[in-house]
N, C-alpha and C. Protein backbone atom coordinates (compact mmCIF):
# COMPACT_ATOMS: atom_id res chain seq x y z
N UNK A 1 11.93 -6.84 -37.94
CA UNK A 1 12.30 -5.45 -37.75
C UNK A 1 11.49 -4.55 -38.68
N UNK A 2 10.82 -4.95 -39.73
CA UNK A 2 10.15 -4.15 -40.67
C UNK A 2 8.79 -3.86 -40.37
N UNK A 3 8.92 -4.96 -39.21
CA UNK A 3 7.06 -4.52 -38.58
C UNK A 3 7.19 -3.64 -37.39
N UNK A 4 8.18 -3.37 -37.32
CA UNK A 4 8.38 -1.85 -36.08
C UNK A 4 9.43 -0.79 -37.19
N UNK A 5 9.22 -0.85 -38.16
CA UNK A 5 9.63 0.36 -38.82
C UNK A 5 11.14 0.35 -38.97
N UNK A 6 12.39 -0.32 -38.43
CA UNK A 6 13.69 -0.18 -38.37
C UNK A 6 14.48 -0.83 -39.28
N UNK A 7 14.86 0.20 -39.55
CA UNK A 7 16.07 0.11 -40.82
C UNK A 7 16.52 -1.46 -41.02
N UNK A 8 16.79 -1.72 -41.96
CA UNK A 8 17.41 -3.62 -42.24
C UNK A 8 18.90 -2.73 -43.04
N UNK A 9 19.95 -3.00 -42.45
CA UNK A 9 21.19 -2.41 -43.00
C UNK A 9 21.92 -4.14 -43.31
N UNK A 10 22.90 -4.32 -43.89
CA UNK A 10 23.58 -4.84 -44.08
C UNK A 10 23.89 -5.94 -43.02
N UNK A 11 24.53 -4.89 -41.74
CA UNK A 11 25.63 -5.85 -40.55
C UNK A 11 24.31 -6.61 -39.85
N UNK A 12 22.97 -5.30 -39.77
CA UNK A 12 21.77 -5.95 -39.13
C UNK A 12 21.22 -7.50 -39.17
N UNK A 13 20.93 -7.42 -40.99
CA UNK A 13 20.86 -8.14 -41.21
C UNK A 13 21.78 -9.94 -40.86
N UNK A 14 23.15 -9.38 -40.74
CA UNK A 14 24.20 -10.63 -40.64
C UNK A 14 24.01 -10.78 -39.16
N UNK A 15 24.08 -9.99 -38.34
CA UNK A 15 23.34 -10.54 -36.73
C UNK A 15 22.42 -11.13 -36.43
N UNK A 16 21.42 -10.44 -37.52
CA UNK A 16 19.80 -11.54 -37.08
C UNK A 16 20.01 -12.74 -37.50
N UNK A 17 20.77 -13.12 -38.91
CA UNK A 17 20.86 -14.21 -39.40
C UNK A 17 21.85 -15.32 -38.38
N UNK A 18 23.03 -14.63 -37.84
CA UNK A 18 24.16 -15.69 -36.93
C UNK A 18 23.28 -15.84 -35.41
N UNK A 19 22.59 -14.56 -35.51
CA UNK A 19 21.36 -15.35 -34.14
C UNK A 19 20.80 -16.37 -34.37
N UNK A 20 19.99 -16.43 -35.24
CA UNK A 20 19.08 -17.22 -35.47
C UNK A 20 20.15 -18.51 -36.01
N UNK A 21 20.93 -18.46 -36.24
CA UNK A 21 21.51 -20.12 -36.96
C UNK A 21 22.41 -20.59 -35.50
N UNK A 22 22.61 -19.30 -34.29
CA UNK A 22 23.91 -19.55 -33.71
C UNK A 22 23.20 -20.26 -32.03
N UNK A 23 22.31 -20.78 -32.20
CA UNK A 23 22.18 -22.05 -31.16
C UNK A 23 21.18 -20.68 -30.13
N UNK A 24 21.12 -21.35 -28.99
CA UNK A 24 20.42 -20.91 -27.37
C UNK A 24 21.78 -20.15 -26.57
N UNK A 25 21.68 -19.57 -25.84
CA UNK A 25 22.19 -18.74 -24.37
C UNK A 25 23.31 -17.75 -25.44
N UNK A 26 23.38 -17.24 -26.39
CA UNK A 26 24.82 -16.97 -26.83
C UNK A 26 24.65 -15.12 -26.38
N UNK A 27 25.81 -14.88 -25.61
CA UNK A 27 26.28 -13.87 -24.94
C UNK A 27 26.29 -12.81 -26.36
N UNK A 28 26.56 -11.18 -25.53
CA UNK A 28 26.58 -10.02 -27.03
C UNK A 28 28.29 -10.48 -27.24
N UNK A 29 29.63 -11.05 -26.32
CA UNK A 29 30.57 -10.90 -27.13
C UNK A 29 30.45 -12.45 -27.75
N UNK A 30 29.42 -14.03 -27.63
CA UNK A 30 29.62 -14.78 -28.53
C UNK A 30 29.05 -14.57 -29.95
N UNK A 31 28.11 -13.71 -29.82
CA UNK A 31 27.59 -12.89 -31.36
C UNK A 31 28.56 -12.56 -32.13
N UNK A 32 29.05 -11.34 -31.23
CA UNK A 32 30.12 -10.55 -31.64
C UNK A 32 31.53 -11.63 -32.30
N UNK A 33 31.62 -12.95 -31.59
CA UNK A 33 32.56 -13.56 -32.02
C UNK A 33 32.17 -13.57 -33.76
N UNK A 34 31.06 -14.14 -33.41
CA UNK A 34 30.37 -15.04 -34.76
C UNK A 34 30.44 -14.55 -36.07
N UNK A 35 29.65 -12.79 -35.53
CA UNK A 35 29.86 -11.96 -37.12
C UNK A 35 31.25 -11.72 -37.29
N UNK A 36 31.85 -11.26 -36.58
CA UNK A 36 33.39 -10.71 -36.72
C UNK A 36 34.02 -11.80 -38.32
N UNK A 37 33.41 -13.00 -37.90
CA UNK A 37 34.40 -13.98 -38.77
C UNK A 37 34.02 -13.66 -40.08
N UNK A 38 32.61 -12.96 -40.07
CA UNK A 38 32.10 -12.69 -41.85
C UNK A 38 32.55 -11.38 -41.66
N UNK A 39 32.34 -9.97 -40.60
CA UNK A 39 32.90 -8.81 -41.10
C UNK A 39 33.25 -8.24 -39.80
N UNK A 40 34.46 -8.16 -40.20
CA UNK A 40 35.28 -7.79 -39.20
C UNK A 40 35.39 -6.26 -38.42
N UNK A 41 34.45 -5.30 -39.32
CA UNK A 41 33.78 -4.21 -39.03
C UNK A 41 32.33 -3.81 -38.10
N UNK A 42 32.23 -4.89 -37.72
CA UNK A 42 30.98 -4.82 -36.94
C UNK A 42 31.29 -4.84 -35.70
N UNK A 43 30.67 -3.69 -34.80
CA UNK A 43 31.40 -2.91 -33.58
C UNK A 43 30.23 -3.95 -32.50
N UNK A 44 30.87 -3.58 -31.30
CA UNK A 44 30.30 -4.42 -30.12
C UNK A 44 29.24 -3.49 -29.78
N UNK A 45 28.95 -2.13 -30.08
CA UNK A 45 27.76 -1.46 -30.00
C UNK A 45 26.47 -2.05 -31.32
N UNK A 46 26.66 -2.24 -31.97
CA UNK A 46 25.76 -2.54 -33.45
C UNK A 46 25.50 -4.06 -32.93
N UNK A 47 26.07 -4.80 -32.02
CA UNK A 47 25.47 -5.95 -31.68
C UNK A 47 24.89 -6.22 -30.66
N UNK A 48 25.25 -5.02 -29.50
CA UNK A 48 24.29 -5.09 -28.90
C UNK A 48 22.95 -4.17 -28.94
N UNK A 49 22.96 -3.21 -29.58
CA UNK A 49 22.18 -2.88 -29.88
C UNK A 49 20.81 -3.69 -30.88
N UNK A 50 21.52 -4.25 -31.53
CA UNK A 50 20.26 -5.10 -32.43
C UNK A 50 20.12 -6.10 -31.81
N UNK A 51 20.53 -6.78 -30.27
CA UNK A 51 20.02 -7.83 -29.54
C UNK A 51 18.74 -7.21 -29.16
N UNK A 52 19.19 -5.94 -28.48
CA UNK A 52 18.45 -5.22 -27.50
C UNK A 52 16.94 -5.13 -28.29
N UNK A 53 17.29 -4.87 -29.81
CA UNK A 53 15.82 -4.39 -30.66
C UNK A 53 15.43 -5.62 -30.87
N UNK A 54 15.93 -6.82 -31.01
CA UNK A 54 15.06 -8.19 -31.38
C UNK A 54 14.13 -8.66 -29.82
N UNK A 55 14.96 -8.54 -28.41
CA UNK A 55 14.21 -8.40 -27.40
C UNK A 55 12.96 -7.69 -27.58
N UNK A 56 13.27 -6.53 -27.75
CA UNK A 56 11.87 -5.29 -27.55
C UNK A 56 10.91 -5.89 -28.56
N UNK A 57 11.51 -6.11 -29.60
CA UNK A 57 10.42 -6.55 -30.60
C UNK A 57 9.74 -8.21 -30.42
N UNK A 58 10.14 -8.71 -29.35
CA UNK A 58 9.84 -10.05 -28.95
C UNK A 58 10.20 -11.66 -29.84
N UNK A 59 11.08 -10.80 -30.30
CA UNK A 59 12.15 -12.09 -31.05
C UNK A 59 13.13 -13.11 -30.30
N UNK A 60 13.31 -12.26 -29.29
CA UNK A 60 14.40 -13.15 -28.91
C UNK A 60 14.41 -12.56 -27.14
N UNK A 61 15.04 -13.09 -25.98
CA UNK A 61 14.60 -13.06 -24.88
C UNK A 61 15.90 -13.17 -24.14
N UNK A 62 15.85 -12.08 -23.40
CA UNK A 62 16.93 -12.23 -22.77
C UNK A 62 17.49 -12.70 -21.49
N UNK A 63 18.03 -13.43 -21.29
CA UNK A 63 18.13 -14.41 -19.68
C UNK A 63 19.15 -14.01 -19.04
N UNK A 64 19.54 -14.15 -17.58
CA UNK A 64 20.20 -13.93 -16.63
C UNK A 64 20.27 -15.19 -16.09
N UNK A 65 21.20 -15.80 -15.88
CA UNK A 65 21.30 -17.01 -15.39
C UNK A 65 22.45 -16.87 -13.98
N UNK A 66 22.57 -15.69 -13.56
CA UNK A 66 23.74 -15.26 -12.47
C UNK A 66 25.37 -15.21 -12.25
N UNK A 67 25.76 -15.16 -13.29
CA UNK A 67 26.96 -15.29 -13.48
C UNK A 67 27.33 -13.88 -14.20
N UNK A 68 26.29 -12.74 -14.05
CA UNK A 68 26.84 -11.53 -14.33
C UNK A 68 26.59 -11.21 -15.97
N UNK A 69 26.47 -12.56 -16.82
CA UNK A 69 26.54 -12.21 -18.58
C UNK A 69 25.16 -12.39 -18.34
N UNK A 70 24.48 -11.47 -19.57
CA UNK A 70 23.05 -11.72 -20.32
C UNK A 70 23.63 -12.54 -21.28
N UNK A 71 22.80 -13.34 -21.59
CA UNK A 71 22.06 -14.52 -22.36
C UNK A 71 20.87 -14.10 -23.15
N UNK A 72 21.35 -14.78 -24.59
CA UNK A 72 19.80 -13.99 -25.44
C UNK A 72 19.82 -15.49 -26.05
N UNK A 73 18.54 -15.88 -26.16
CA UNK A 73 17.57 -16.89 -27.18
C UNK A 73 16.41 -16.52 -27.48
N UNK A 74 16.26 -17.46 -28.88
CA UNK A 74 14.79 -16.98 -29.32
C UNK A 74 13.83 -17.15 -28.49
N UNK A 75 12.86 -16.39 -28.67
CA UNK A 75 12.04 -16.33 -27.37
C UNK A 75 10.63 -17.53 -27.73
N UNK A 76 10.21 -18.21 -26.87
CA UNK A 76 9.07 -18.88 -27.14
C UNK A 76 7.96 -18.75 -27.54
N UNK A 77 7.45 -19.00 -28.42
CA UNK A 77 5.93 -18.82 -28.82
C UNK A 77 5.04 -18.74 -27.99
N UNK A 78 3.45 -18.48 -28.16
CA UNK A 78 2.93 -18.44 -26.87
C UNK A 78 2.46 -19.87 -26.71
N UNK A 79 2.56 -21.00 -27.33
CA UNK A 79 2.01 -22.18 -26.55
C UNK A 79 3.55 -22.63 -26.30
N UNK A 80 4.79 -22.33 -26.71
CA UNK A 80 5.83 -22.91 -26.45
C UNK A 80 6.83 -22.42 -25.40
N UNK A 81 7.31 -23.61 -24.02
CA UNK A 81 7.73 -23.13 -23.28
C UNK A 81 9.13 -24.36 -22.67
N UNK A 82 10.30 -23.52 -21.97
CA UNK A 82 11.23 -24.54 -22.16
C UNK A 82 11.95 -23.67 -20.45
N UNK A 83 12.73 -24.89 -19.89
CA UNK A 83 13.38 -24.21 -18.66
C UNK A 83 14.68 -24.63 -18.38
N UNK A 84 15.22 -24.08 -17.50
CA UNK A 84 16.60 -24.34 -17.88
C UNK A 84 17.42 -25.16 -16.31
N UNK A 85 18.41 -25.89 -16.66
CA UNK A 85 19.58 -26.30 -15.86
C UNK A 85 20.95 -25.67 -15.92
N UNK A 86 21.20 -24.84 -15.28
CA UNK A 86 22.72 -24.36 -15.03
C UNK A 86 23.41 -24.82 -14.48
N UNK A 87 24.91 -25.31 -14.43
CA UNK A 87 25.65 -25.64 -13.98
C UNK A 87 26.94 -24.68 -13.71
N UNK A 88 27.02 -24.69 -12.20
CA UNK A 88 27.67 -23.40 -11.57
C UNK A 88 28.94 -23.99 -11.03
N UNK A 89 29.32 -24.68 -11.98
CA UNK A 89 30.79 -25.21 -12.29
C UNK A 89 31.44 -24.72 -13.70
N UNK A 90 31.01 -25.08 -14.79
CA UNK A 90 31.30 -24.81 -15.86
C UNK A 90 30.40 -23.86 -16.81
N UNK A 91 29.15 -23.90 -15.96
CA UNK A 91 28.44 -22.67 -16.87
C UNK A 91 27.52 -23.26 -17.99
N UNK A 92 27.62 -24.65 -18.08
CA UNK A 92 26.85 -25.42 -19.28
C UNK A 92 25.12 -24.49 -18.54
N UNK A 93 24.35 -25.05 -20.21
CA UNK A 93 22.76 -24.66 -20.12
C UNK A 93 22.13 -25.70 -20.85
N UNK A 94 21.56 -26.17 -19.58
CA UNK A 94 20.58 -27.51 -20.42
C UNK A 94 19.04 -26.93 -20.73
N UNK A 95 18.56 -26.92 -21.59
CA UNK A 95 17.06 -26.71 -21.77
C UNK A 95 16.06 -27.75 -21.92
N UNK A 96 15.07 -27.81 -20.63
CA UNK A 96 14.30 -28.87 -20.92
C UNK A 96 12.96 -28.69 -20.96
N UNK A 97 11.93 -29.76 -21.33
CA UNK A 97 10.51 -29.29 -21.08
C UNK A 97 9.94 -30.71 -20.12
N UNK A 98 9.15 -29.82 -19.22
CA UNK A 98 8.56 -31.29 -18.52
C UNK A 98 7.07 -30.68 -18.12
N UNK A 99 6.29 -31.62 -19.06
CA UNK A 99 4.58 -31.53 -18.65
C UNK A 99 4.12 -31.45 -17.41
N UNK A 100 4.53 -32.53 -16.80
CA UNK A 100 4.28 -32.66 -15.06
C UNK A 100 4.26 -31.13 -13.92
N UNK A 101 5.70 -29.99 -14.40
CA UNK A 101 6.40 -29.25 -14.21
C UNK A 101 5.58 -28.34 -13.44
N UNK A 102 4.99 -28.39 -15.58
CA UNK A 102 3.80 -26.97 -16.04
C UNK A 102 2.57 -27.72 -15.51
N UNK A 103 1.85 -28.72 -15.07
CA UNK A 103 0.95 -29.09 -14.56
C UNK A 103 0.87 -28.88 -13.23
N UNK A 104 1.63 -28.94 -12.02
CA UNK A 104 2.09 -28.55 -10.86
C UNK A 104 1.97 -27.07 -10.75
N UNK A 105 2.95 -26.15 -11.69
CA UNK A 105 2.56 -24.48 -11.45
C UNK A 105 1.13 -24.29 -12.03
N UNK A 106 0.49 -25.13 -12.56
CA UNK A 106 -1.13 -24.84 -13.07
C UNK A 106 -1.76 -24.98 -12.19
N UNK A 107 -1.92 -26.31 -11.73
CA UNK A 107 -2.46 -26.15 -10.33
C UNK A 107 -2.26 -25.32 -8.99
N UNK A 108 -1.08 -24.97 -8.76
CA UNK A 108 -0.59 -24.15 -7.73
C UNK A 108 -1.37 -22.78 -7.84
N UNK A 109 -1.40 -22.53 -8.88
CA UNK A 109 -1.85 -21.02 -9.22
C UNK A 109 -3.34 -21.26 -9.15
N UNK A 110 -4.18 -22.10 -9.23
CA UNK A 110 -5.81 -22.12 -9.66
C UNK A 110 -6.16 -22.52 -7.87
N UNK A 111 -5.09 -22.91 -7.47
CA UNK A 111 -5.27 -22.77 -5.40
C UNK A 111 -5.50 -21.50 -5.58
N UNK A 112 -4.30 -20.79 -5.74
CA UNK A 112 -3.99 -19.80 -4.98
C UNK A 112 -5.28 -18.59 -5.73
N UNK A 113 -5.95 -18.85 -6.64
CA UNK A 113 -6.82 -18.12 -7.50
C UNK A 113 -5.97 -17.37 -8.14
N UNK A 114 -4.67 -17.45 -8.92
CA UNK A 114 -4.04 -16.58 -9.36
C UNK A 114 -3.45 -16.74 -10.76
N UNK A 115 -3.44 -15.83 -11.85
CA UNK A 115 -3.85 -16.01 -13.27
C UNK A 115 -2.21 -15.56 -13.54
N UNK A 116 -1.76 -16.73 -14.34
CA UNK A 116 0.05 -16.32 -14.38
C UNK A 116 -0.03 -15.76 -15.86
N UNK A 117 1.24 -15.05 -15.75
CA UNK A 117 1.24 -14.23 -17.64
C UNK A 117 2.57 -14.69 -17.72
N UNK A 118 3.45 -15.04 -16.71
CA UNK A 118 4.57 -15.69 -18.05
C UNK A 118 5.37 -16.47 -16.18
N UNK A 119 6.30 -17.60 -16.65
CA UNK A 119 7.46 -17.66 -15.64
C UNK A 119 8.58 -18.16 -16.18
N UNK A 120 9.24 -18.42 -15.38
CA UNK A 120 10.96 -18.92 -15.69
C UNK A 120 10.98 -20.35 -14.42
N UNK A 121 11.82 -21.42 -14.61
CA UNK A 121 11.78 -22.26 -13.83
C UNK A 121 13.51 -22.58 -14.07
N UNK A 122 14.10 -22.56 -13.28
CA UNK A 122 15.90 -22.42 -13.30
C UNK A 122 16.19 -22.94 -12.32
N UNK A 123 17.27 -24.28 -12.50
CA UNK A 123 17.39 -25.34 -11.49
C UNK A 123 19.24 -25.12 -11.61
N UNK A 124 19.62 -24.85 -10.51
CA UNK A 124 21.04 -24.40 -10.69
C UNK A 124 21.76 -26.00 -9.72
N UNK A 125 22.61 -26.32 -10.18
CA UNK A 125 23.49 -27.09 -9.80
C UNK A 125 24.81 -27.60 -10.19
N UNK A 126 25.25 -29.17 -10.64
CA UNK A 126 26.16 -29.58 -10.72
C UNK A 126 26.28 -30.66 -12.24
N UNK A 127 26.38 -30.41 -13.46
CA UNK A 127 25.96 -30.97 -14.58
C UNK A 127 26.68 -32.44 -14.18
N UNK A 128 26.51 -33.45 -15.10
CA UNK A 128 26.73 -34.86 -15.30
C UNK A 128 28.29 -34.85 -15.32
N UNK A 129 28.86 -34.11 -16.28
CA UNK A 129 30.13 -33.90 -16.89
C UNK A 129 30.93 -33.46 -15.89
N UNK A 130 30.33 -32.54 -14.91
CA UNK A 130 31.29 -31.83 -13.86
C UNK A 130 31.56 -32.79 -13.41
N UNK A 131 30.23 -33.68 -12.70
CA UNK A 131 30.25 -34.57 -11.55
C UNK A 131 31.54 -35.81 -11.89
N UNK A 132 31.23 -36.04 -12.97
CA UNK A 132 32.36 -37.07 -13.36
C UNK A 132 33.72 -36.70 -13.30
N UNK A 133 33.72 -35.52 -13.86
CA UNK A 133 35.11 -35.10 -13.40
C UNK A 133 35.97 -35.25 -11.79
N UNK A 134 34.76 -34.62 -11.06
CA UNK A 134 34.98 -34.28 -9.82
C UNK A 134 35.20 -35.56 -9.36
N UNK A 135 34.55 -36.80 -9.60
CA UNK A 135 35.39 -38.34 -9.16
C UNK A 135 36.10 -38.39 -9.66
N UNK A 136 36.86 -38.25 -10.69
CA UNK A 136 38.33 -38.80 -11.15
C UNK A 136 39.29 -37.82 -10.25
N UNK A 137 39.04 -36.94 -10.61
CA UNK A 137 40.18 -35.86 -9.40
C UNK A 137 40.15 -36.69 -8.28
N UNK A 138 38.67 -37.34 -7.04
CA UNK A 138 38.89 -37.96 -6.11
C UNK A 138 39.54 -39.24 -6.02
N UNK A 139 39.85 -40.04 -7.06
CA UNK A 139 40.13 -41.04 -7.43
C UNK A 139 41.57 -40.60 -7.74
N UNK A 140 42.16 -39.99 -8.33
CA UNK A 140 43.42 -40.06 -8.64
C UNK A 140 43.96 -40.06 -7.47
């Protein structure tokens, strides 16, 4: 934030820090959970607002995974890249990387003569955990 000029206050500071320690996909009210527990004065505007400035400033990235909530994680470096599994049962987010993936959209694009600047690869289905569930319910 000091390399775009913006203030480092106090609560700022305790958001960037529970971002950064508080895992992948976490929503503005699981933030909001997080600081609350250190200060209980920190408004649901001051957190989303300093998501919004770590986005702009390319810290952190914000996802839509269709279920209506934004999703913020740190955002990838430029050689580093990761994609995701949703599960549209419970909402889990798996993040994975597969070489083969990014070798396939490399080639696809050098057919098509076409020079990519960024993508997303999002495989929506039914996690391991659901599925198991969903046999015992059939089983009982």
């Amino acid at each position: 934030m000091a390399k775009k000029k913006l203030r480092s206050t106090a609560q700022r500071r305790l958001i960037v820090d529970t971002f950064f320690e508080g895992g992948a996909h976490l929503t503005i009210e699981d933030l909001l959970k997080e600081v609350r527990a250190h200060d209980r004065g920190i408004g649901y505007a001051t957190v989303y607002r300093t998501l919004k400035l770590l986005a702009e400033c390319g810290v952190a990235s914000e996802r839509r995974f269709g279920d209506g909530l934004s999703r913020y994680e740190l955002a990838d470096g430029e050689d580093d890249h990761h994609d995701h599994l949703i599960c549209t049962r419970c909402n889990s987010i798996t993040e994975f990387e597969e070489p083969r993936i990014e070798k396939l959209q490399d080639a696809v694009a050098t057919r098509y003569g076409f020079r990519v600047t960024s993508h997303k690869h999002e495989m929506y289905g039914v996690c391991a955990k659901c599925q198991a569930e969903e046999k015992r319910s059939v089983a009982s």
